[in-house]
Protein backbone atom coordinates (compact mmCIF):
# COMPACT_ATOMS: atom_id res chain seq x y z
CA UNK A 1 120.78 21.37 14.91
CA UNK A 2 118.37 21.15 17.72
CA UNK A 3 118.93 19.22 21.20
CA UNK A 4 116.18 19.17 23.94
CA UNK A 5 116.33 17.39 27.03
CA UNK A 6 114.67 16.49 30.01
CA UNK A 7 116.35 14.67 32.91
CA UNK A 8 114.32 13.30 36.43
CA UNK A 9 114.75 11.79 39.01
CA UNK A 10 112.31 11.23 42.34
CA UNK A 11 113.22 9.17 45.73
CA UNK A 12 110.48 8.61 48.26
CA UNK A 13 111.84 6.82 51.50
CA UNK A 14 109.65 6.41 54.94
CA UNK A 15 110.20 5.02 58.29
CA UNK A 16 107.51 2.46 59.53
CA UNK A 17 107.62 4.37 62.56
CA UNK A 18 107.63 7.99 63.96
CA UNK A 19 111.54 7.52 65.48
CA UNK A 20 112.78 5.25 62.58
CA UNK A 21 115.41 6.28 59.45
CA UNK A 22 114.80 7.32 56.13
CA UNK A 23 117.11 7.60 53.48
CA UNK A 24 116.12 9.05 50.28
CA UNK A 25 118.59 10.30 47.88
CA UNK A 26 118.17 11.62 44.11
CA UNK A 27 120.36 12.53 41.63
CA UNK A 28 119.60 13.42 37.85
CA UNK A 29 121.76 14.91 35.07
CA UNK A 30 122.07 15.99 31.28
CA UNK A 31 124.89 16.59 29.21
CA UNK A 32 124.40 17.76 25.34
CA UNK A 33 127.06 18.67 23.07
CA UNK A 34 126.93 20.68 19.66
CA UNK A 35 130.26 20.67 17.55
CA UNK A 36 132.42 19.13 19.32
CA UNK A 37 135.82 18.07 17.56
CA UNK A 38 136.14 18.65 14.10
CA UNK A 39 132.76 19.82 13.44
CA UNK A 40 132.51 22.01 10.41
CA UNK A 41 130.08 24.09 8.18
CA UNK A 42 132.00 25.18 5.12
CA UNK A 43 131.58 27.09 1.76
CA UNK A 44 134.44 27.64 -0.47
CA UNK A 45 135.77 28.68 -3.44
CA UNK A 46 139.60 27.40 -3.44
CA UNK A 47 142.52 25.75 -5.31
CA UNK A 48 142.80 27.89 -8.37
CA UNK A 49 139.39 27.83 -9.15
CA UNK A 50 137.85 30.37 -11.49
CA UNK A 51 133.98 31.52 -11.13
CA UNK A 52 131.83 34.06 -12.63
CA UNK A 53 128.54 34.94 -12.34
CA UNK A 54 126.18 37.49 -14.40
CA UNK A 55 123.73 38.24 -12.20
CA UNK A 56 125.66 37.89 -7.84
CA UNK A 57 127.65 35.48 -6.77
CA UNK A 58 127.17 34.23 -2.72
CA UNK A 59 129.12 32.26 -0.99
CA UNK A 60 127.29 31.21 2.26
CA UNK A 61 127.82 29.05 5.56
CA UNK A 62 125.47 29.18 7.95
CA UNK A 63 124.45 27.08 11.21
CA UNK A 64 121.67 27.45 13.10
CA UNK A 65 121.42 25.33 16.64
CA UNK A 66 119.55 25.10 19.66
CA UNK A 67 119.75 23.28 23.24
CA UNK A 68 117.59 23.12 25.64
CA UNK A 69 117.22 20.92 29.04
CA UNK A 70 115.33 20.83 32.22
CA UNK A 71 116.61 18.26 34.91
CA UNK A 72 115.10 17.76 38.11
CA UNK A 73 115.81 15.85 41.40
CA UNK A 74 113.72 15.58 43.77
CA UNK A 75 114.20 13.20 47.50
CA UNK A 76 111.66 13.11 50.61
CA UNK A 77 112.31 10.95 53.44
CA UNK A 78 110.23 10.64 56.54
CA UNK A 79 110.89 9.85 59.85
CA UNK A 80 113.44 11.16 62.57
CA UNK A 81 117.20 10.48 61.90
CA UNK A 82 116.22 10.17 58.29
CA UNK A 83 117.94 11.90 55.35
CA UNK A 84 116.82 13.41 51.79
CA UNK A 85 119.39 14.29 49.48
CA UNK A 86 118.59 16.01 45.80
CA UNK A 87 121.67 16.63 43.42
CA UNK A 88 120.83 18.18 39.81
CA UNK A 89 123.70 18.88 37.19
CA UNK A 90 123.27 20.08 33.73
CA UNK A 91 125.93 20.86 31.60
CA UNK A 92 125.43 21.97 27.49
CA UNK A 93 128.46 23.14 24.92
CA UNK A 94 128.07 24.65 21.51
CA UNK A 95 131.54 24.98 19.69
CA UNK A 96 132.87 23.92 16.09
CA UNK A 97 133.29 26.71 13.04
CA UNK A 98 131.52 28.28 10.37
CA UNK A 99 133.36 29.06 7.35
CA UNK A 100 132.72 31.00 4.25
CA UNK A 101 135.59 31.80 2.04
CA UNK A 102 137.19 32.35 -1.09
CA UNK A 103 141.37 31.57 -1.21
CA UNK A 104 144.08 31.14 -4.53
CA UNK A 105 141.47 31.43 -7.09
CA UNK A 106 138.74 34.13 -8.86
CA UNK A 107 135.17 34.66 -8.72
CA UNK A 108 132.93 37.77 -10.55
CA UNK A 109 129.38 38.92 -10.43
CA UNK A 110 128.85 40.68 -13.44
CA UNK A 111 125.57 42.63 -12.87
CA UNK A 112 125.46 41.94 -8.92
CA UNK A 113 127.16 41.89 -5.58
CA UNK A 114 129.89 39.25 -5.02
CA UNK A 115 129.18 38.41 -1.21
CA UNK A 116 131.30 36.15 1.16
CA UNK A 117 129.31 35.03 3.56
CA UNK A 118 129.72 33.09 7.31
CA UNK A 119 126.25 33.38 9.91
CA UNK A 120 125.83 31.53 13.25
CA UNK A 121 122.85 32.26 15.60
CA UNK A 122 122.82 30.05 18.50
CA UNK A 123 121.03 29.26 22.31
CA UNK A 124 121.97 27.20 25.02
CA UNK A 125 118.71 27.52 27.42
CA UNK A 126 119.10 25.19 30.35
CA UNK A 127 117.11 24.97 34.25
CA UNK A 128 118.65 22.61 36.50
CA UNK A 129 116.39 21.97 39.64
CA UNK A 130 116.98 20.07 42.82
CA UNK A 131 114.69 19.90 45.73
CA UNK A 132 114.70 17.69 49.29
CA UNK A 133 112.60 17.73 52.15
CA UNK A 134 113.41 15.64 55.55
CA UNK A 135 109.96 14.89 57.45
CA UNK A 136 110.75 14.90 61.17
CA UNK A 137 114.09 15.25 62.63
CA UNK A 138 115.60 14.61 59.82
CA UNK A 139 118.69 16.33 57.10
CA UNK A 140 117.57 17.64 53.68
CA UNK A 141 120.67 18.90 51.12
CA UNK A 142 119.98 19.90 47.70
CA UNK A 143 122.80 21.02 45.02
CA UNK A 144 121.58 22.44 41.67
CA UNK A 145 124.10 22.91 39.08
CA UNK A 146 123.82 24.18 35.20
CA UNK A 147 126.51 25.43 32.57
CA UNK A 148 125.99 26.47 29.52
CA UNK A 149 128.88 27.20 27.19
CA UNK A 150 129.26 28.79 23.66
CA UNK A 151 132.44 28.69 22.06
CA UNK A 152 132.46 28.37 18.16
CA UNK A 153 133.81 30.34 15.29
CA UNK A 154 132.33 32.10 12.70
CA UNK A 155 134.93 33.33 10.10
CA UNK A 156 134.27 34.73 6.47
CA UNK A 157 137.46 35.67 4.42
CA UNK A 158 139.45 36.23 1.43
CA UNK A 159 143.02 35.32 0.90
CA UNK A 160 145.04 35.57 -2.41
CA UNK A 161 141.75 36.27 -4.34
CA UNK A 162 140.69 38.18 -7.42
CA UNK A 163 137.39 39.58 -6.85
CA UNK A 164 134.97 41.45 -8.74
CA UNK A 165 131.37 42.74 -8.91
CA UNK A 166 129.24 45.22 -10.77
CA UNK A 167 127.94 45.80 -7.31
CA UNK A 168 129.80 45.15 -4.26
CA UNK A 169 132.37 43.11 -2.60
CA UNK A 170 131.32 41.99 0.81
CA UNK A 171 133.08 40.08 2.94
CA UNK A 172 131.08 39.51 6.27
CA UNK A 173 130.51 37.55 9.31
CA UNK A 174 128.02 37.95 11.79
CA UNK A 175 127.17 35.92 14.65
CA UNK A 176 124.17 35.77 17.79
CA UNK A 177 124.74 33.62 20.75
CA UNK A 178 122.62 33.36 23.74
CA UNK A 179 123.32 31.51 26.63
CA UNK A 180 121.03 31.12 30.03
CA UNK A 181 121.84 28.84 32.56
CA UNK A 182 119.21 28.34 35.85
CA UNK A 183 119.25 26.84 38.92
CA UNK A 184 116.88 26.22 41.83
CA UNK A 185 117.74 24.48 45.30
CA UNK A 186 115.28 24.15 48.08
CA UNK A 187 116.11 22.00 51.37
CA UNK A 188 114.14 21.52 54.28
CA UNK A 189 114.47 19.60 57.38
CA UNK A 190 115.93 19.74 61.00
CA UNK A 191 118.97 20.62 59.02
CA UNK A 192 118.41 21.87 55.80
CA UNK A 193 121.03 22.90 53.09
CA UNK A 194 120.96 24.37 49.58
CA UNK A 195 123.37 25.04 47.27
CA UNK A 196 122.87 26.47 43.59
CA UNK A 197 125.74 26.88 40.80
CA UNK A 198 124.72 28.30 37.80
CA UNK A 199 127.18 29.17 35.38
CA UNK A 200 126.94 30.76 31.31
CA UNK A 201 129.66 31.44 28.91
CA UNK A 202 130.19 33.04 25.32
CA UNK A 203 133.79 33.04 23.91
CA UNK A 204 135.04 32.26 20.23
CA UNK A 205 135.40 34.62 17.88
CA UNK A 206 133.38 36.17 14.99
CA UNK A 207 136.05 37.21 11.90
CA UNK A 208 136.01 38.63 8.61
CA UNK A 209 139.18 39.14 6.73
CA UNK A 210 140.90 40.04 3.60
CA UNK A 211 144.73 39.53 2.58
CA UNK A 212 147.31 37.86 0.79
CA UNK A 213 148.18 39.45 -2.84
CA UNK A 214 143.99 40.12 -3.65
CA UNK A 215 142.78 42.22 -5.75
CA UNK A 216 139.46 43.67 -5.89
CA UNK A 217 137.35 45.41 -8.33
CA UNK A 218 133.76 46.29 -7.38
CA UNK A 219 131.70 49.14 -8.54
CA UNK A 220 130.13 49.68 -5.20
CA UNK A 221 133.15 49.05 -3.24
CA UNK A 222 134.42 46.74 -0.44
CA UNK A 223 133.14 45.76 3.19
CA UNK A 224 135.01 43.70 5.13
CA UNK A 225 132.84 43.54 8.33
CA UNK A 226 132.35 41.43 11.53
CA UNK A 227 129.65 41.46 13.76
CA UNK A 228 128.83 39.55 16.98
CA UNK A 229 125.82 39.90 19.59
CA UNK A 230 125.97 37.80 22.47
CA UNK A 231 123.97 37.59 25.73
CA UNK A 232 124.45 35.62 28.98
CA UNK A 233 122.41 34.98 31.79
CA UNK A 234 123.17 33.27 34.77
CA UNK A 235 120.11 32.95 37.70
CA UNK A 236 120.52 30.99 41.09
CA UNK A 237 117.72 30.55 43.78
CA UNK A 238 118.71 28.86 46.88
CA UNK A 239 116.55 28.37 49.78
CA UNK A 240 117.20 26.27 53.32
CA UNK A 241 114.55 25.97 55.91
CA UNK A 242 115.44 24.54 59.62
CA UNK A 243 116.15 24.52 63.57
CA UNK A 244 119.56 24.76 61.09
CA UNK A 245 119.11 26.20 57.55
CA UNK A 246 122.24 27.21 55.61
CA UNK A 247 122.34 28.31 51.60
CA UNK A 248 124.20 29.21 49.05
CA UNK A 249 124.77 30.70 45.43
CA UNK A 250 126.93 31.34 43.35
CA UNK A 251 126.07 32.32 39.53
CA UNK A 252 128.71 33.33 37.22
CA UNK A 253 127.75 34.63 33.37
CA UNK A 254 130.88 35.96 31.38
CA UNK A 255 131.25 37.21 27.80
CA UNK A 256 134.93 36.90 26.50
CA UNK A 257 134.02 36.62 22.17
CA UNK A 258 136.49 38.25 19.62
CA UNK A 259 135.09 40.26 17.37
CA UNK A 260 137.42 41.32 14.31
CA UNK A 261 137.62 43.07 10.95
CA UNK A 262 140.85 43.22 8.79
CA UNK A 263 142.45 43.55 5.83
CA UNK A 264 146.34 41.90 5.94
CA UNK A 265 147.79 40.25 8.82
CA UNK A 266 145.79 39.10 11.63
CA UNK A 267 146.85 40.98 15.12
CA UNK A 268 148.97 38.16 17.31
CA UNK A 269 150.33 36.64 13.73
CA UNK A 270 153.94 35.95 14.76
CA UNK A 271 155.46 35.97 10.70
CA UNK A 272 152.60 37.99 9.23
CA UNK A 273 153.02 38.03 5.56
CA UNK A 274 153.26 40.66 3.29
CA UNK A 275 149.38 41.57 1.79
CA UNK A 276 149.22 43.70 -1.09
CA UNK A 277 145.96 44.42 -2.33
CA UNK A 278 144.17 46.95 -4.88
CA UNK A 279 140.05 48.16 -3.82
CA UNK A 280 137.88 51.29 -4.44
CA UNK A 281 135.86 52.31 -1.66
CA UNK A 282 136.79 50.37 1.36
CA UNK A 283 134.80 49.73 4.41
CA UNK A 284 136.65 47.79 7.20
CA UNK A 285 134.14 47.07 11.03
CA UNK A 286 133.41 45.30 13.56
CA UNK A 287 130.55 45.86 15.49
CA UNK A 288 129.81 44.19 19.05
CA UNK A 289 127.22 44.03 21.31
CA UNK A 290 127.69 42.08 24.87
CA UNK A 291 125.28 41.92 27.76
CA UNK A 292 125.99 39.74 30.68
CA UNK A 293 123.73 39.24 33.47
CA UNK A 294 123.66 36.99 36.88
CA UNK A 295 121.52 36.52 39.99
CA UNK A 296 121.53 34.93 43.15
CA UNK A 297 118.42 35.54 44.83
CA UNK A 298 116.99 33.18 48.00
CA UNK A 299 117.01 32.93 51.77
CA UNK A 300 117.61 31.24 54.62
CA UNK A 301 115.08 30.36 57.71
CA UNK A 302 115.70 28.47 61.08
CA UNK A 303 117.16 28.72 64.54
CA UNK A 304 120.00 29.41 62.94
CA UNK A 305 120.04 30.42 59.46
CA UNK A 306 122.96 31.08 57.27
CA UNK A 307 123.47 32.44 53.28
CA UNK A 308 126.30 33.22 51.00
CA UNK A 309 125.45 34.55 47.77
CA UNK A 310 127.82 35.91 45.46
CA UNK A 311 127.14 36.49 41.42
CA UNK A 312 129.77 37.07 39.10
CA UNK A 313 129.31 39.24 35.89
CA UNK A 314 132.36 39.52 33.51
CA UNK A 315 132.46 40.90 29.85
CA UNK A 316 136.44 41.16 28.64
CA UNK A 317 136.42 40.59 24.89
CA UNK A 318 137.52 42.13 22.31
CA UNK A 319 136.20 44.31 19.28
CA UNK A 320 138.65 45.28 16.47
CA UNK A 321 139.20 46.51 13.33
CA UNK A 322 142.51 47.15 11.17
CA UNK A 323 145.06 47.36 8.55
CA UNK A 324 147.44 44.57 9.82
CA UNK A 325 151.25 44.89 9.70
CA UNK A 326 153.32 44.47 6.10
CA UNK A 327 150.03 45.81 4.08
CA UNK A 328 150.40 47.69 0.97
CA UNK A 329 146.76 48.98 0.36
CA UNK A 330 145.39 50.88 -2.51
CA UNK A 331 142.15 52.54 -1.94
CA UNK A 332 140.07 55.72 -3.26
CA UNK A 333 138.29 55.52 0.39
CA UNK A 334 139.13 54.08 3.83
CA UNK A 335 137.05 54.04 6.68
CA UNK A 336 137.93 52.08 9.93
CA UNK A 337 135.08 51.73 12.47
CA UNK A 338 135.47 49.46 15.97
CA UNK A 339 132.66 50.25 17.76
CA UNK A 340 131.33 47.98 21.28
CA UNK A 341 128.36 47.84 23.50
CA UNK A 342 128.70 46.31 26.68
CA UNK A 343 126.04 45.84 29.31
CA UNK A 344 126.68 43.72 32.82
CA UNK A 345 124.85 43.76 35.68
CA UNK A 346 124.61 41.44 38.81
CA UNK A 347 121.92 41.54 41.49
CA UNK A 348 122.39 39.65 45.22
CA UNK A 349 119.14 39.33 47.21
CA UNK A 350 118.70 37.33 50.70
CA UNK A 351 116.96 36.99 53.16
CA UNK A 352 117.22 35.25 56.64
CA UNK A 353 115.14 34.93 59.65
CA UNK A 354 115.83 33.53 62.53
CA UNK A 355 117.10 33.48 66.34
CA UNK A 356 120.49 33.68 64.83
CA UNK A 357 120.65 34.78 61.13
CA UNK A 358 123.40 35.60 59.07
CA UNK A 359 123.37 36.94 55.25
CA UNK A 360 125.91 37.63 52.74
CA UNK A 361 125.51 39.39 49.34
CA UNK A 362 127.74 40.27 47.27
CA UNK A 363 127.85 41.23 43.64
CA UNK A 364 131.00 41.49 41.28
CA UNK A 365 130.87 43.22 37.97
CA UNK A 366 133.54 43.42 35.55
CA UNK A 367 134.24 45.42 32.48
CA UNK A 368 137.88 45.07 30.63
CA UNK A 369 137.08 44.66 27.01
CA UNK A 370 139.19 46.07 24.70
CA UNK A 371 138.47 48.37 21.30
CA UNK A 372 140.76 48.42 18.63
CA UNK A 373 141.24 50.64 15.45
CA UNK A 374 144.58 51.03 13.62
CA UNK A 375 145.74 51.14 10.14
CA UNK A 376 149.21 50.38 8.64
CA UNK A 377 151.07 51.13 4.86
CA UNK A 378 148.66 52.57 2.71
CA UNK A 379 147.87 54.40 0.07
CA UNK A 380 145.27 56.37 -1.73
């Protein structure tokens, strides 16, 4: 899937004289969607089905998708008493789920490796611009506004399967997200404002699984493995010029995905049922890698000059891997690994001049992910 967008919008007003009124106002806006509702990618082996392969057997869903959009509004009025006014908004969601998996039936690769397979690698990339200019003695505003949003599921999974390979068993989902929202507001007149809202997002979750009564029989063993990168970016520039110039931004980027490995139960499963299941050499992960980034950069310049920018940076998701409650596992091997890299950083620059000036940066960062290993009833 592949969106790309462009949004504009232009207003040119002028006074037939030097003390007349202007108005000039813009506005321009996108908004793309990606698997929304029901939207599905599936592969599937179900309903008592039985399948075998001599060479490997894959079972593969996979979704590739990309958005991008650049809207801009731009307003110029001339003459004193006149008024320019630019709004941009932008706003771009990637959800639905990706699904590869095997459930109530049998499949064998005689001479190869039986893999279950889910993949997602998406990008929201989206600039939202909005610029106004007041000739004379005159009022410019400009807003800028952009969100971009990813929020799907990838899962890969076994339940109530008989599996077996000459190679291995793997059972694997792995997902890459990126999502970069931009924004740009410029005002100038007598009075000019600015105001740019930037804003990214990656949640959903990225799962592999195993459970039920399976059974699995693989000369190279079993990996039941999730793995998730994800990047946001959020980047606001706000500028106001003026005898009165005031600006402001505030970007916000925040990772919250759910990355997860297990064999059983799921974690949060109310009436988990009981799994029993029968492997060699087990290899249970989930691997994630999170950076989340924002900016809000500009200035402010005028008699009196004002600025308030504030970026938020949050990454609070979660990375586990487990034996889930009311499992009876059979293994030669175990090996558990949860393992997280998280990266966040926010920057505030601004600058004002003036007679009066008056500048605030701030920058919030936030860590609170959590990392989860655990194993429950069984047996070697």
């Amino acid at each position: 899937n592949q969106i790309q967008a462009l949004s504009a919008a232009i207003a040119l007003s002028g006074a037939a004289s030097t003390f007349g009124a202007a108005v000039a106002a813009s506005g321009s806006s996108a908004t793309n969607r990606i698997g929304s509702g029901l939207n599905l990618t599936e592969a599937s082996i179900t309903n008592g089905s039985s399948v075998a392969a001599i060479g490997g057997l894959t079972v593969d869903a996979s979704d590739t998708s990309d958005i991008s959009a650049n809207v801009v509004a731009l307003a110029i009025a001339g003459g004193d008493g006149s008024i320019a006014a630019g709004v941009s908004g932008s706003d771009h969601e990637n959800g639905g789920t990706v699904a590869a998996f095997v459930t109530d039936s049998s499949a064998s690769a005689g001479q190869g490796d039986l893999e279950v397979l889910a993949s997602a690698t998406q990008n929201i990339d989206v600039l939202s611009v909005a610029l106004s200019a007041a000739i004379g003695l005159g009022a410019a505003g400009s807003g800028a506004q952009a969100s971009a949003t990813l929020s799907n599921t990838v899962e890969a999974y076994a339940d109530s399967a008989t599996l077996s390979a000459g190679g291995m068993v793997q059972i694997d989902a792995t997902s890459e997200q990126t999502a970069t929202a931009k924004t740009d507001g410029v005002g100038v007149g007598a009075v000019g404002i600015s105001v740019a809202l930037p804003s990214a997002d990656i949640g959903g979750a990225t799962q592999a699984s195993l459970g039920g009564n399976s059974s699995i029989n693989a000369a190279g063993g079993l990996d039941v493995h999730a793995n998730s990168t994800s990047t946001a970016e959020a980047d606001a520039l706000s500028l106001a010029v003026g005898i009165v110039g005031g600006a402001g931004a505030g970007a916000v980027s925040h990772v919250h995905r759910e990355t997860d490995a297990h064999i059983g139960a799921a974690i949060g499963d109310t009436n988990p049922a009981a799994s029993n299941i029968t492997a060699g050499d087990i290899s249970i992960q989930a691997v994630s890698t999170s950076t989340s980034t924002s900016n809000a950069n500009g200035g402010t310049g005028g008699l009196v000059a004002t600025g308030v920018y504030v970026p938020i940076t949050t990454i609070d998701g979660s990375t586990r891997a487990y034996v889930g409650q009311g499992t009876t596992l059979t293994a030669q091997s175990l090996d558990i690994n949860a393992s997280s890299t998280e990266n966040a950083s926010g920057d505030a620059i601004v600058i004002g001049i003036g007679g009066f000036a008056m500048s605030v940066a701030r920058s919030d960062v936030f860590i609170g992910s959590v990392n989860f290993i655990k194993n429950q009833y069984f047996s070697m």
